[in-house]
C-alpha atoms as a PDB file:
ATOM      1  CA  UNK A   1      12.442  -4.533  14.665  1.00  0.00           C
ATOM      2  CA  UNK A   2       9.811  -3.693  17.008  1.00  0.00           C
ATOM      3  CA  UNK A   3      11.974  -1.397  18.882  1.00  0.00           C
ATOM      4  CA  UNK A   4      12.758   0.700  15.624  1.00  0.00           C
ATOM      5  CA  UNK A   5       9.447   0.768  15.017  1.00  0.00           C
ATOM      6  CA  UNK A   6       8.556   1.857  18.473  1.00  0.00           C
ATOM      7  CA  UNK A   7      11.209   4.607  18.492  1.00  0.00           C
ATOM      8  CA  UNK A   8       9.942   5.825  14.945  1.00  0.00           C
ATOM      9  CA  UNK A   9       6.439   6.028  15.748  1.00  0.00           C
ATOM     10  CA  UNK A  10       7.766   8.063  18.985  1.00  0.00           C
ATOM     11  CA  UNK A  11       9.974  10.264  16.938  1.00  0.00           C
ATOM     12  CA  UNK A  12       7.028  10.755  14.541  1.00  0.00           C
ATOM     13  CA  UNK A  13       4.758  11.412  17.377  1.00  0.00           C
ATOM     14  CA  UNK A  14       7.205  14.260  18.816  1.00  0.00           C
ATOM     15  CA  UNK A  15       7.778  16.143  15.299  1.00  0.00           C
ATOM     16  CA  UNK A  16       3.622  15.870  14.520  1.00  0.00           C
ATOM     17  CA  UNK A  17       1.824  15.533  17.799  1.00  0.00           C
ATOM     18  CA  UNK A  18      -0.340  12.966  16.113  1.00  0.00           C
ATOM     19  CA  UNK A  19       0.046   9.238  15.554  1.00  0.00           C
ATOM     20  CA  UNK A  20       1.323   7.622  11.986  1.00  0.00           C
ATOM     21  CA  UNK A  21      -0.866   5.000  10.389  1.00  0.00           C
ATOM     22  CA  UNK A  22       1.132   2.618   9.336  1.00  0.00           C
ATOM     23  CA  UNK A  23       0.476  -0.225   6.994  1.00  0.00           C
ATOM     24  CA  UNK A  24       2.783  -2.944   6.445  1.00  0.00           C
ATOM     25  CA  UNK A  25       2.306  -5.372   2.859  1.00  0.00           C
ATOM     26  CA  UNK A  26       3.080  -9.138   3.247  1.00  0.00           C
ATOM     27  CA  UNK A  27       4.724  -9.875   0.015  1.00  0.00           C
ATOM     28  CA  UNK A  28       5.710 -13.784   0.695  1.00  0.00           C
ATOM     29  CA  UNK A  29       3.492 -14.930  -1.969  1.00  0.00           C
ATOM     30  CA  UNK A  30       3.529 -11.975  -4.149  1.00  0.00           C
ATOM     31  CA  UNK A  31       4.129 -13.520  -7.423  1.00  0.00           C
ATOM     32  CA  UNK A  32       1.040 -15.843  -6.980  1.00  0.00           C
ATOM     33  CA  UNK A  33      -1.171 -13.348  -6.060  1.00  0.00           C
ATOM     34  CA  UNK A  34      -0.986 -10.486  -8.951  1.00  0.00           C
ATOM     35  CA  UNK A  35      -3.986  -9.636 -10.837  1.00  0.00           C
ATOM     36  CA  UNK A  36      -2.520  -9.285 -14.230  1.00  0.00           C
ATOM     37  CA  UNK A  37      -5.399  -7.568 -15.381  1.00  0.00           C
ATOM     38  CA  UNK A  38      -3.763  -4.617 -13.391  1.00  0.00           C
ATOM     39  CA  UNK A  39      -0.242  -5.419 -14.840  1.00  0.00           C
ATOM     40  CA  UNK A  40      -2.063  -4.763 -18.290  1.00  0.00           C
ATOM     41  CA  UNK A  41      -3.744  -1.916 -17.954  1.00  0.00           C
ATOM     42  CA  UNK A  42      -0.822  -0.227 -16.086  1.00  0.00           C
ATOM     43  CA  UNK A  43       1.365  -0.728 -19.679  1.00  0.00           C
ATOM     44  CA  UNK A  44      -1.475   0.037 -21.725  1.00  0.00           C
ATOM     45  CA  UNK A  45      -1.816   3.991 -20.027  1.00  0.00           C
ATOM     46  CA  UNK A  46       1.718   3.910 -19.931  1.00  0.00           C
ATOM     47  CA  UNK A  47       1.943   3.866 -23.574  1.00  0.00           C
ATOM     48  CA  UNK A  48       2.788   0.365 -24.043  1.00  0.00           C
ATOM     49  CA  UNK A  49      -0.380  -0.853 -25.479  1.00  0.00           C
ATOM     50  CA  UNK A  50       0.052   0.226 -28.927  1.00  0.00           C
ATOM     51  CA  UNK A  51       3.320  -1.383 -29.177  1.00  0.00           C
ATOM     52  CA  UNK A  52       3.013  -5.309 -30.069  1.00  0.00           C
ATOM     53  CA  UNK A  53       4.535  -6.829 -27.282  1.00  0.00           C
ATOM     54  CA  UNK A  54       1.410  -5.987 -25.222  1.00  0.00           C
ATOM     55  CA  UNK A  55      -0.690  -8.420 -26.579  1.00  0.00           C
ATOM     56  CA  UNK A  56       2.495 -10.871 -26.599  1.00  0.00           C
ATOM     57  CA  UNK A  57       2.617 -10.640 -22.993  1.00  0.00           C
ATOM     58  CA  UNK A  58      -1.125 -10.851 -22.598  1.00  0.00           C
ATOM     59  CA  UNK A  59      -0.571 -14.423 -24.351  1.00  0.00           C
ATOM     60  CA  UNK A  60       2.552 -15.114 -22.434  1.00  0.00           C
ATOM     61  CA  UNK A  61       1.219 -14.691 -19.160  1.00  0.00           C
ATOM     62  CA  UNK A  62      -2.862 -15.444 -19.418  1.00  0.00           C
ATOM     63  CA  UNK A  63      -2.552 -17.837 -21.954  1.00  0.00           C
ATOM     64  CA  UNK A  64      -0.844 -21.071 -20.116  1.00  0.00           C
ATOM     65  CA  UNK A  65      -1.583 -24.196 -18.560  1.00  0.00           C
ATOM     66  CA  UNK A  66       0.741 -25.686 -15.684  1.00  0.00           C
ATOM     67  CA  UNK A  67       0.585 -28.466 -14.288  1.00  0.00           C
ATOM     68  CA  UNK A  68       2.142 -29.663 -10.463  1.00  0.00           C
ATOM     69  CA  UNK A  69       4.640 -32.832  -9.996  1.00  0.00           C
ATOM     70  CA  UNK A  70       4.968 -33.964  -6.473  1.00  0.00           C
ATOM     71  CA  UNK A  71       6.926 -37.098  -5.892  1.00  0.00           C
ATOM     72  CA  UNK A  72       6.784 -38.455  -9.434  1.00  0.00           C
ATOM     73  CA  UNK A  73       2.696 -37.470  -9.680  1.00  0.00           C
ATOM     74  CA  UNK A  74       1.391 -35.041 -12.091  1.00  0.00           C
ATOM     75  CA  UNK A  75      -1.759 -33.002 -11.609  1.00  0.00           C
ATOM     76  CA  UNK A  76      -4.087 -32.594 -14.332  1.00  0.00           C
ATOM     77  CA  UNK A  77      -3.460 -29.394 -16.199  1.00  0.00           C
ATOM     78  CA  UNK A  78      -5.093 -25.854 -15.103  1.00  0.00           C
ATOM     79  CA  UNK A  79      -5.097 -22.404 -15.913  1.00  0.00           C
ATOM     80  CA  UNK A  80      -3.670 -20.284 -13.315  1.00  0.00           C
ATOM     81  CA  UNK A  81      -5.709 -16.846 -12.965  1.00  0.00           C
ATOM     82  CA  UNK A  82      -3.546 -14.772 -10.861  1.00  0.00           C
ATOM     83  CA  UNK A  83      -0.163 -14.229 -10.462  1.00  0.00           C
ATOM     84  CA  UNK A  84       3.258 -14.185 -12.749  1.00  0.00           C
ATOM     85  CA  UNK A  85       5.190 -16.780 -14.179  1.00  0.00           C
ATOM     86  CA  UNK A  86       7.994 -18.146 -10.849  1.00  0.00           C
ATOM     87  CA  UNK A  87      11.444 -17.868 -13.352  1.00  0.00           C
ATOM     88  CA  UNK A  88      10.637 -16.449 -15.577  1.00  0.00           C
ATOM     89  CA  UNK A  89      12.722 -13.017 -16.359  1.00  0.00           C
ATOM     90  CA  UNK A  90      10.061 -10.804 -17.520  1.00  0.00           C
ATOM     91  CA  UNK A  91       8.132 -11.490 -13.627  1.00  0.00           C
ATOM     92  CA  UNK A  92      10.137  -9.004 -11.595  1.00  0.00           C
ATOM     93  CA  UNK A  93      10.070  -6.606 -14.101  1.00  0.00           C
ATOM     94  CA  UNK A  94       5.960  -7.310 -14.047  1.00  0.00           C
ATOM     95  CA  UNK A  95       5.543  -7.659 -10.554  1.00  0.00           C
ATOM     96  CA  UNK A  96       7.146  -4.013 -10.275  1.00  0.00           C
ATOM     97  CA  UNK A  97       4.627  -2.904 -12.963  1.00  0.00           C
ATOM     98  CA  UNK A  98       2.049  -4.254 -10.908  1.00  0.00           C
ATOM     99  CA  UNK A  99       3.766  -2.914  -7.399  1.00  0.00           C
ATOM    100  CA  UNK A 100       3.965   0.714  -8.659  1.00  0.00           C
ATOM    101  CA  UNK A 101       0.108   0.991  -8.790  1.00  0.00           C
ATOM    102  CA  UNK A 102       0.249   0.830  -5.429  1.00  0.00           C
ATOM    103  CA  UNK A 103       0.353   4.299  -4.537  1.00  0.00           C
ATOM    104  CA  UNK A 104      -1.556   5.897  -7.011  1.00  0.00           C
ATOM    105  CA  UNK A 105      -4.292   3.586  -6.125  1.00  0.00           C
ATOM    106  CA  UNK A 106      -3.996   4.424  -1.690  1.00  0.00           C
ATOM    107  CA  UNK A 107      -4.049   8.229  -3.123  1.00  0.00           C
ATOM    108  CA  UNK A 108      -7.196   7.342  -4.438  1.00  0.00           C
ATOM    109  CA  UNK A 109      -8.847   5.938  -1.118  1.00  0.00           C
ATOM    110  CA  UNK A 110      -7.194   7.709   1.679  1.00  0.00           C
ATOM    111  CA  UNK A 111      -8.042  10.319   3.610  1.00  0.00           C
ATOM    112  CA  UNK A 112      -6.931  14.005   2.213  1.00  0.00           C
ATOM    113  CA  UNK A 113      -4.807  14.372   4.995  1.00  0.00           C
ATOM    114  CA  UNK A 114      -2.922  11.036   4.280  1.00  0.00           C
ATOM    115  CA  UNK A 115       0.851  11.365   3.372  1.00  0.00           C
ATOM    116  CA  UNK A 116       2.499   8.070   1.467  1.00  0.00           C
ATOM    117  CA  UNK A 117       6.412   8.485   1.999  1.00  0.00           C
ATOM    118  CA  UNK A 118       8.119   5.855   0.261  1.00  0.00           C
ATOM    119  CA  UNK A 119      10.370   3.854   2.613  1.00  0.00           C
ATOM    120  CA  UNK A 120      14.155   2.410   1.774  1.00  0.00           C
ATOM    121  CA  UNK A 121      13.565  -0.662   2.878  1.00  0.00           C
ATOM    122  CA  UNK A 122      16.431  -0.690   5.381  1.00  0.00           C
ATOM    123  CA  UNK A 123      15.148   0.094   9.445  1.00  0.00           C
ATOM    124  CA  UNK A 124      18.784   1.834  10.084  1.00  0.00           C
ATOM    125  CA  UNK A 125      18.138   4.116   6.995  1.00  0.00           C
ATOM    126  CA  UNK A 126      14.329   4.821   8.009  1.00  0.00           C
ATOM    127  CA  UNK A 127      15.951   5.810  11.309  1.00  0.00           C
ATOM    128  CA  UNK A 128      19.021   7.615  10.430  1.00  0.00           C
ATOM    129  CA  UNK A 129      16.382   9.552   7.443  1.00  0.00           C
ATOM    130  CA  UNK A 130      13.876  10.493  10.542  1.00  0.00           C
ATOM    131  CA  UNK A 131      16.591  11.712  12.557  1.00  0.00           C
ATOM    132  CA  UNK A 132      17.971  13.974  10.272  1.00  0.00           C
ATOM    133  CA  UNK A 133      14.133  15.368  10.046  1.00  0.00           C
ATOM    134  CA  UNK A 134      14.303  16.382  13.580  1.00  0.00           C
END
């Protein structure tokens, strides 16, 4: 990995004669960590919040109490304020709600100059993408 990256930010360097910035999102806990308020308002400005199921999900999702068991022992019962329900089949549709605000919100605080270029994912297509660019 660090050898892609290496050889990208070299092949970058060539074609541009400046260095990329390059920002890189750790989403391990992603699911716990969503601000649903965001998940909301992204539906409601899509449209979505003049349908009924808006206010479902709102209810869902912000309305629930879990509770932990470890080894037979139950926690008392708490609100969780962040993050999407773990297995529940509406989350990855959510979590990509939430996700897609993502670049709309880093055109909002980068520099003009700043270019976002979605990535596939996959090093070997990054690379085999950048060396077509050349």
């Amino acid at each position: 990995m660090a050898l892609c990256l290496h050889e990208l930010i070299q092949s970058y360097y060539r074609r541009s004669h400046r260095f990329p910035v390059v920002a890189f999102l750790d989403i391990k806990s992603a699911y716990d960590t969503v601000d649903r308020r965001v998940i909301w308002d992204a539906l409601s400005r899509s449209g979505a919040g003049s349908s009924p199921c808006l206010p479902l999900l709102v209810h869902l999702f912000d309305d629930v109490s879990v509770s932990v068991l470890v080894s037979n022992h139950s926690s008392a019962p708490f609100s969780p304020v962040t993050g999407v329900l773990q297995g529940s089949v509406l989350s990855p549709h959510l979590y990509s709600v939430y996700i897609n605000t993502l670049p709309a919100l880093l055109r909002q605080v980068a520099a003009p100059a700043t270019h976002l270029v979605p990535s596939s994912g996959s090093a070997d297509a990054v690379s085999k993408r950048d060396a077509q660019a050349m």
